[in-house]
N, C-alpha and C. Protein backbone atom coordinates (compact mmCIF):
# COMPACT_ATOMS: atom_id res chain seq x y z
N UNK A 1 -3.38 -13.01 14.06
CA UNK A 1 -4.63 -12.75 13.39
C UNK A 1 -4.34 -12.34 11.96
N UNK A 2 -5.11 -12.66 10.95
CA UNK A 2 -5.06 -12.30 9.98
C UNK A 2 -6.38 -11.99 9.07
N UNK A 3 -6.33 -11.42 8.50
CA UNK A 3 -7.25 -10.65 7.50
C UNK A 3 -7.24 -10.88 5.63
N UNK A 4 -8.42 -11.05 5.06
CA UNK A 4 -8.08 -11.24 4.30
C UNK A 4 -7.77 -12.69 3.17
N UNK A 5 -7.34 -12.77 1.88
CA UNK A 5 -6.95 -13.82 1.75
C UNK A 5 -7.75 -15.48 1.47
N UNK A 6 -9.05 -15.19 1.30
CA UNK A 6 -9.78 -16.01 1.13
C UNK A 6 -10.11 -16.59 -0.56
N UNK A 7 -9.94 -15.54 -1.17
CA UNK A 7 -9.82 -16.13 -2.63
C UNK A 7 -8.23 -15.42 -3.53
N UNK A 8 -7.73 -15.29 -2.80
CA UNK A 8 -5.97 -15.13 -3.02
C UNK A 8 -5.35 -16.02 -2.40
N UNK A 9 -4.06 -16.15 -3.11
CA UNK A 9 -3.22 -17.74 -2.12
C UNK A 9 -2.12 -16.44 -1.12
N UNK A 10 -2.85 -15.72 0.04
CA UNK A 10 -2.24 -15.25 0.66
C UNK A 10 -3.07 -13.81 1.41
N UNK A 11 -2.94 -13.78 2.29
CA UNK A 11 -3.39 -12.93 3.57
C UNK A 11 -3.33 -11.24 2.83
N UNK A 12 -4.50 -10.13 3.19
CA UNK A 12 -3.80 -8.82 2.85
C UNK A 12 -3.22 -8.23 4.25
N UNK A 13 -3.33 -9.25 5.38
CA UNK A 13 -2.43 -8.70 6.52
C UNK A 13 -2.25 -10.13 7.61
N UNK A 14 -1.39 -9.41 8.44
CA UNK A 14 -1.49 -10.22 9.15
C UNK A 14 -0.28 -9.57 10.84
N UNK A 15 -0.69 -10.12 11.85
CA UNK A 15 -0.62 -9.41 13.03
C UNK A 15 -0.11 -10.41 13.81
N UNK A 16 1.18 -9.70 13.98
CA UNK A 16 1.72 -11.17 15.14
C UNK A 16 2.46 -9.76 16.23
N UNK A 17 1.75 -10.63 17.65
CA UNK A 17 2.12 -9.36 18.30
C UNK A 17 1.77 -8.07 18.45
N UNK A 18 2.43 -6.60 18.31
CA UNK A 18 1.97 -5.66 18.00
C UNK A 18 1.58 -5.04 16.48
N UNK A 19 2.77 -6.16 15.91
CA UNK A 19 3.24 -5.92 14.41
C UNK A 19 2.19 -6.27 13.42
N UNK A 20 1.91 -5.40 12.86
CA UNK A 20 1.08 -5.75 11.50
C UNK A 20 1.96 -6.10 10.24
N UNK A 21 1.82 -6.33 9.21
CA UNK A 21 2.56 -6.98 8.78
C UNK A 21 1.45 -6.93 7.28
N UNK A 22 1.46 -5.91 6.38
CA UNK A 22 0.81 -5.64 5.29
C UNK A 22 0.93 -5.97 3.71
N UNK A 23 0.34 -7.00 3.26
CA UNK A 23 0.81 -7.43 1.81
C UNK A 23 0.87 -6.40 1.05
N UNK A 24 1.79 -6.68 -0.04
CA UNK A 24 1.68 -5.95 -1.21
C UNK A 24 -0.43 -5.28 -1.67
N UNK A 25 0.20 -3.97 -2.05
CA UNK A 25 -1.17 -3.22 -2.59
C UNK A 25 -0.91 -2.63 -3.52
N UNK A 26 -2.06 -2.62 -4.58
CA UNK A 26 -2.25 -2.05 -5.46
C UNK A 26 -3.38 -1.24 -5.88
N UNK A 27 -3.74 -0.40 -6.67
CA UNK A 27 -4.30 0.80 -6.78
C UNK A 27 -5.41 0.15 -7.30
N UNK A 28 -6.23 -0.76 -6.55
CA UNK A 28 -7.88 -1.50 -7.15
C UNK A 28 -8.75 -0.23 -6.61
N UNK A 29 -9.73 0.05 -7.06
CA UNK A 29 -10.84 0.10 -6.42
C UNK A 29 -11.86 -1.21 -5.97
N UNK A 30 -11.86 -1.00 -4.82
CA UNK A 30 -12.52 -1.90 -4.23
C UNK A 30 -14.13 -2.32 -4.61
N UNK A 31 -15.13 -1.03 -5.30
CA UNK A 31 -15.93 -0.96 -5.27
C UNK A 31 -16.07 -1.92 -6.84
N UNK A 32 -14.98 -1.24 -8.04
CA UNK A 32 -14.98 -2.09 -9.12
C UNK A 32 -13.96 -3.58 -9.59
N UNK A 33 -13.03 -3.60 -8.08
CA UNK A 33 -12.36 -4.44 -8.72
C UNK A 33 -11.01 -4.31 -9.76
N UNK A 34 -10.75 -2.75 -10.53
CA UNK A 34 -10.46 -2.99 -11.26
C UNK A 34 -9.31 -1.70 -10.45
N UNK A 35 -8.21 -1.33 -11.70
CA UNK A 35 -7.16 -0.26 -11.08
C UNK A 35 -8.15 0.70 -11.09
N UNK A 36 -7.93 2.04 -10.66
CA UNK A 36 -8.31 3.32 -10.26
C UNK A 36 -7.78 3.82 -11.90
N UNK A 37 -8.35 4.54 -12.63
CA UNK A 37 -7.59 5.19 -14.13
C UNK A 37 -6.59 6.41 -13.60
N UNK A 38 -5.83 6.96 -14.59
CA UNK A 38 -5.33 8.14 -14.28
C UNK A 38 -3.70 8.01 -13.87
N UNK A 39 -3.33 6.66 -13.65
CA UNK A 39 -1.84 6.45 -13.66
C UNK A 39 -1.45 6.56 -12.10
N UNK A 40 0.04 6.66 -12.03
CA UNK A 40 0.87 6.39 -11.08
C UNK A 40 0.15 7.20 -9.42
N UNK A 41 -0.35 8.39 -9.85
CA UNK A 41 -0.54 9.40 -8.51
C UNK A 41 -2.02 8.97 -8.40
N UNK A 42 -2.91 9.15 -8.79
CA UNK A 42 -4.34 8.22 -8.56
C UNK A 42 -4.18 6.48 -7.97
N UNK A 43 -3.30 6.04 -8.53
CA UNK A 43 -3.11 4.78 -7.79
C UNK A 43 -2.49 4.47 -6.47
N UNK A 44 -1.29 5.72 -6.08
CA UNK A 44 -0.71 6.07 -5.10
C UNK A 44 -2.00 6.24 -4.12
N UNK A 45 -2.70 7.07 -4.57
CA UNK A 45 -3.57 7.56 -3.65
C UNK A 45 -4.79 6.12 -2.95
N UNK A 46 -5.13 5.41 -4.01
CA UNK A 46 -6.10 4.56 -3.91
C UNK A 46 -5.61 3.22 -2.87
N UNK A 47 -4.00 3.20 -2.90
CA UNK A 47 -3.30 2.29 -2.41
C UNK A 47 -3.39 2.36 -0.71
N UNK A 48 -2.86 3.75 -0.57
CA UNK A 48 -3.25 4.17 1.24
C UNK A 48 -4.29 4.48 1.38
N UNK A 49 -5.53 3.96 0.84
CA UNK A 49 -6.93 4.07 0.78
C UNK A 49 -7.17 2.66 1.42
N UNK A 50 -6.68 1.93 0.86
CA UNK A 50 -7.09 0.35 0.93
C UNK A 50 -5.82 0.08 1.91
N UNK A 51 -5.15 0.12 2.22
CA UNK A 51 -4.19 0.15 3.17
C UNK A 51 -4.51 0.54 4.55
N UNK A 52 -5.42 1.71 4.84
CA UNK A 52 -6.08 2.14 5.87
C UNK A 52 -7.34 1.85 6.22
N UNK A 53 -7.86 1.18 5.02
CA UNK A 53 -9.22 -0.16 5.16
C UNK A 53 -9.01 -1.10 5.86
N UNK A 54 -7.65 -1.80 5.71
CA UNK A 54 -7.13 -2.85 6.17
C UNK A 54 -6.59 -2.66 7.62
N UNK A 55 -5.92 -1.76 7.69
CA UNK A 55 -5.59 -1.26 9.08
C UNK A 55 -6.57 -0.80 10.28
N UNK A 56 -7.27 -0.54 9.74
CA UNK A 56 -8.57 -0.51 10.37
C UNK A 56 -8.96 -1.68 10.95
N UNK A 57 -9.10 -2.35 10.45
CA UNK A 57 -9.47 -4.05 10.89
C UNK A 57 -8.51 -4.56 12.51
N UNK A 58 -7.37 -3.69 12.26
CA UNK A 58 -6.61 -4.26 13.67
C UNK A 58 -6.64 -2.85 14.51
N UNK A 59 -7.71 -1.85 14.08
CA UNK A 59 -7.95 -0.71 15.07
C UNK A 59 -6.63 -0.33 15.32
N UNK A 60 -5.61 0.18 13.69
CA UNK A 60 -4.91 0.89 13.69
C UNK A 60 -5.26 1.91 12.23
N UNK A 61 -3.76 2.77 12.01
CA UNK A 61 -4.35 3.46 10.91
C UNK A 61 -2.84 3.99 10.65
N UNK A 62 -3.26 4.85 8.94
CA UNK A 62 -1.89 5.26 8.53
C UNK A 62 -0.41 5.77 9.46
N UNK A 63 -1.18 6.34 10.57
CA UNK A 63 -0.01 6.75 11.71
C UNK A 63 0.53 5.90 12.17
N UNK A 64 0.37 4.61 12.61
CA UNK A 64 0.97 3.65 12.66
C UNK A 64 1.97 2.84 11.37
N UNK A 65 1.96 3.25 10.42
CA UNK A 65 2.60 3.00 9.29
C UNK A 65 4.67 2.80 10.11
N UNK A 66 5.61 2.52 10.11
CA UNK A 66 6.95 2.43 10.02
C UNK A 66 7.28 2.07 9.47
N UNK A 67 7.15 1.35 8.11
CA UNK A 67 8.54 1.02 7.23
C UNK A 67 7.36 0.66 5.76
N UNK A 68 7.47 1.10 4.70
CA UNK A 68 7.24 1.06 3.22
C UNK A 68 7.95 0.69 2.47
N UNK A 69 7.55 -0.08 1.37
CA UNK A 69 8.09 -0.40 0.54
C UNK A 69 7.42 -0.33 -1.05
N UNK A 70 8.23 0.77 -2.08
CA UNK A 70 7.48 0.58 -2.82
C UNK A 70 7.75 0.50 -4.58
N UNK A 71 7.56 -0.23 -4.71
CA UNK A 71 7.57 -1.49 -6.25
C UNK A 71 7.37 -0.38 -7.34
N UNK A 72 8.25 0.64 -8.50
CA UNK A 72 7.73 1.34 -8.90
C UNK A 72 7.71 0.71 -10.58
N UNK A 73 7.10 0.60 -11.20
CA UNK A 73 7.30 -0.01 -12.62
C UNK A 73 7.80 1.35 -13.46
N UNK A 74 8.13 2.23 -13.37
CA UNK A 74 8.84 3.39 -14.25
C UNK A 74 9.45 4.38 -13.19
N UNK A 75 10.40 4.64 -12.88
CA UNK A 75 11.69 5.73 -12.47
C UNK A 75 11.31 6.46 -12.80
N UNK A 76 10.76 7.09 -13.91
CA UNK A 76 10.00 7.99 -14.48
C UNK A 76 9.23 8.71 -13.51
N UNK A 77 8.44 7.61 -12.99
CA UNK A 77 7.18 7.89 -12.14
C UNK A 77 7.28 8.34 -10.70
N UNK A 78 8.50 8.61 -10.65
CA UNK A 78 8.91 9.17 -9.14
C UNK A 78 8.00 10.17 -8.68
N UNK A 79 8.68 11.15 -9.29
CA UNK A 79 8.37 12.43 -8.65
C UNK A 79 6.59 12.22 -8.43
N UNK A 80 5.73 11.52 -9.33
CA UNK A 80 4.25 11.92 -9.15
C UNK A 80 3.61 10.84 -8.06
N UNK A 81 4.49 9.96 -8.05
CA UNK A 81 4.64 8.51 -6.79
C UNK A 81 4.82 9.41 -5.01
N UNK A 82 5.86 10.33 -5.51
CA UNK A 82 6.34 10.63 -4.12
C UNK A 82 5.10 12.19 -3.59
N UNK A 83 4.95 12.42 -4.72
CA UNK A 83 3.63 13.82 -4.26
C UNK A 83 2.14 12.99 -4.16
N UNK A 84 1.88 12.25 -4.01
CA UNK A 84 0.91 11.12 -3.47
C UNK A 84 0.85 10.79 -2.46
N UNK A 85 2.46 10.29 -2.55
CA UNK A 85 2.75 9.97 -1.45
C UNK A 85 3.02 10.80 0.21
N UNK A 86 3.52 11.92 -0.03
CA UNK A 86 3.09 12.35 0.60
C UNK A 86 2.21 13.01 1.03
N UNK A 87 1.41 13.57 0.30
CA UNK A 87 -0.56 13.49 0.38
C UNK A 87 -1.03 12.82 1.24
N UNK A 88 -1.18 11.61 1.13
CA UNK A 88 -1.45 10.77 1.79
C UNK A 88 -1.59 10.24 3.02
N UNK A 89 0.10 10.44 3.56
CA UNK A 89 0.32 10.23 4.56
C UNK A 89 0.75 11.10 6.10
N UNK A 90 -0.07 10.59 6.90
CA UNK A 90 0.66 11.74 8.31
C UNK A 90 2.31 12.28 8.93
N UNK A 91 2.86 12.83 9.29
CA UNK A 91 3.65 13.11 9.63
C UNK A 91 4.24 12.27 11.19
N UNK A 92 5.06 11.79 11.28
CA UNK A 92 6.26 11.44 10.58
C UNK A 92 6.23 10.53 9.81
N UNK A 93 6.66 10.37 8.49
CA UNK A 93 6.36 9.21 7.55
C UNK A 93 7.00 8.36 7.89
N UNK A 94 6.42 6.95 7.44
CA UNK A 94 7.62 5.76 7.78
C UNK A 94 8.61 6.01 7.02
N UNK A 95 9.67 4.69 7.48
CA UNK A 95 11.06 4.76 6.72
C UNK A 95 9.95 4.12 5.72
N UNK A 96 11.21 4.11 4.11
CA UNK A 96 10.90 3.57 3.05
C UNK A 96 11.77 3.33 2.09
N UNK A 97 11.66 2.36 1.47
CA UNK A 97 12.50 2.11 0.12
C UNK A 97 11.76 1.94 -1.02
N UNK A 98 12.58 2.73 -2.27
CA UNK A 98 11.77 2.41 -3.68
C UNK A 98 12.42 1.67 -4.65
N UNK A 99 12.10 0.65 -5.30
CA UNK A 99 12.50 0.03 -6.19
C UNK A 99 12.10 -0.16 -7.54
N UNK A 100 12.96 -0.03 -8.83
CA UNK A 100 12.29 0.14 -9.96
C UNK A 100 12.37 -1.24 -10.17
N UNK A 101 10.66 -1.96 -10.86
CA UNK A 101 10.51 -2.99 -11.22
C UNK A 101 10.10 -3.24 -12.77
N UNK A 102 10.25 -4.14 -12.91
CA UNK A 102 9.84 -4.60 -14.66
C UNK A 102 8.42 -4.88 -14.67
N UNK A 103 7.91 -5.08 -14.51
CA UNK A 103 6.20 -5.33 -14.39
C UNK A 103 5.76 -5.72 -12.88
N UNK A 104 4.15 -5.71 -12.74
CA UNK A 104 3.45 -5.50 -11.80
C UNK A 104 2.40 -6.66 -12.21
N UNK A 105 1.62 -7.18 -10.81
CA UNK A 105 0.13 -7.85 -11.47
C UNK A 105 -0.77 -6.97 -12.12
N UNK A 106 -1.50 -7.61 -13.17
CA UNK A 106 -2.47 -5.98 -13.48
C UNK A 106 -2.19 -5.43 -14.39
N UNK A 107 -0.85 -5.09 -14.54
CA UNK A 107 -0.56 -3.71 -15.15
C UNK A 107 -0.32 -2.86 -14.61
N UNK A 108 -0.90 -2.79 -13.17
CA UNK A 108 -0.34 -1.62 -12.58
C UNK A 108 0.99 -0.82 -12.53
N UNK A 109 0.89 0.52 -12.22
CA UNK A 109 2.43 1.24 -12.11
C UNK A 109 2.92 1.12 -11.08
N UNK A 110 2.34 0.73 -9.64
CA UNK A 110 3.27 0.46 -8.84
C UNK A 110 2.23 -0.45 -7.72
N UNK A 111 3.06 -0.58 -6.69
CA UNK A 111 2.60 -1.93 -5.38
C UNK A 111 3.48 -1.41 -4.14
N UNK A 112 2.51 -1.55 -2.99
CA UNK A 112 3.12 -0.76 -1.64
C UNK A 112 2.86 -2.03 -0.58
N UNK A 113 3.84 -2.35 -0.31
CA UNK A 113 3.75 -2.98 1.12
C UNK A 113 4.22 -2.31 2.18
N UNK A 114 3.85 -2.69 3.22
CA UNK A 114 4.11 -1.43 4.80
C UNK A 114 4.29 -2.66 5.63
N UNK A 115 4.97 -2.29 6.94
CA UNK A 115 4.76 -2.98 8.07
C UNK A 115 4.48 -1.44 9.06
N UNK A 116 3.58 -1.79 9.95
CA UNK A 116 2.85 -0.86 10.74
C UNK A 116 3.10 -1.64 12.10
N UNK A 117 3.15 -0.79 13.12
CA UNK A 117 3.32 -0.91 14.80
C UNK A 117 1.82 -0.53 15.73
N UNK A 118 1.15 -1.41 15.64
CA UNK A 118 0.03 -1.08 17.00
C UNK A 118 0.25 0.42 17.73
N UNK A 119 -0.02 1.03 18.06
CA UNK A 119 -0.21 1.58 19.12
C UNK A 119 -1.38 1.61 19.99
């Protein structure tokens, strides 16, 4: 099953099995379309916003989260990436890896993909 993806050349999820399987996200507001203002930790936040929109759809949610991945356009931006980040999310966090990137779509400061487990 998949979700999503109708005027993008690609799915914002997709479910094979138990496995969800979550595209890259970025800090839109959904309501405008556009990034969320305010930089790296406002976008952090807006990202497992829309992430748990989506998860929803397969009647799961952030607790189901296991493995992250996340695209940071400034090293810089750690520390206010990772206090978002964990804001955000329930205990036990997924595994995760961060990577510093050269640009983003958008402009954005960073992009989170997850793979999440049904329960």
């Amino acid at each position: 099953m998949a979700v999503g993806g109708t005027e993008l050349p690609f799915s914002k999820a997709v479910m094979a099995g138990d496995t969800i399987y979550l595209s890259g996200e970025l800090g839109i507001d959904p309501e405008t379309n556009a990034l969320v203002p305010g930089g790296t930790g406002p976008e952090t936040t807006q990202i497992f916003a829309n992430l748990e929109r989506t998860l929803n759809t397969f009647d799961a949610d952030l607790s189901d989260l296991v493995k992250c991945t996340v695209f940071l356009g400034d090293m810089a931006d750690y520390a206010e990436m990772n206090a978002a980040y964990k804001a955000a999310l329930p205990n036990p966090k997924p595994a995760r890896a961060t990577v510093g990137v050269s640009g983003l779509a958008l402009g954005a400061n960073l992009e989170i993909d997850c793979i999440a487990v049904a329960s």
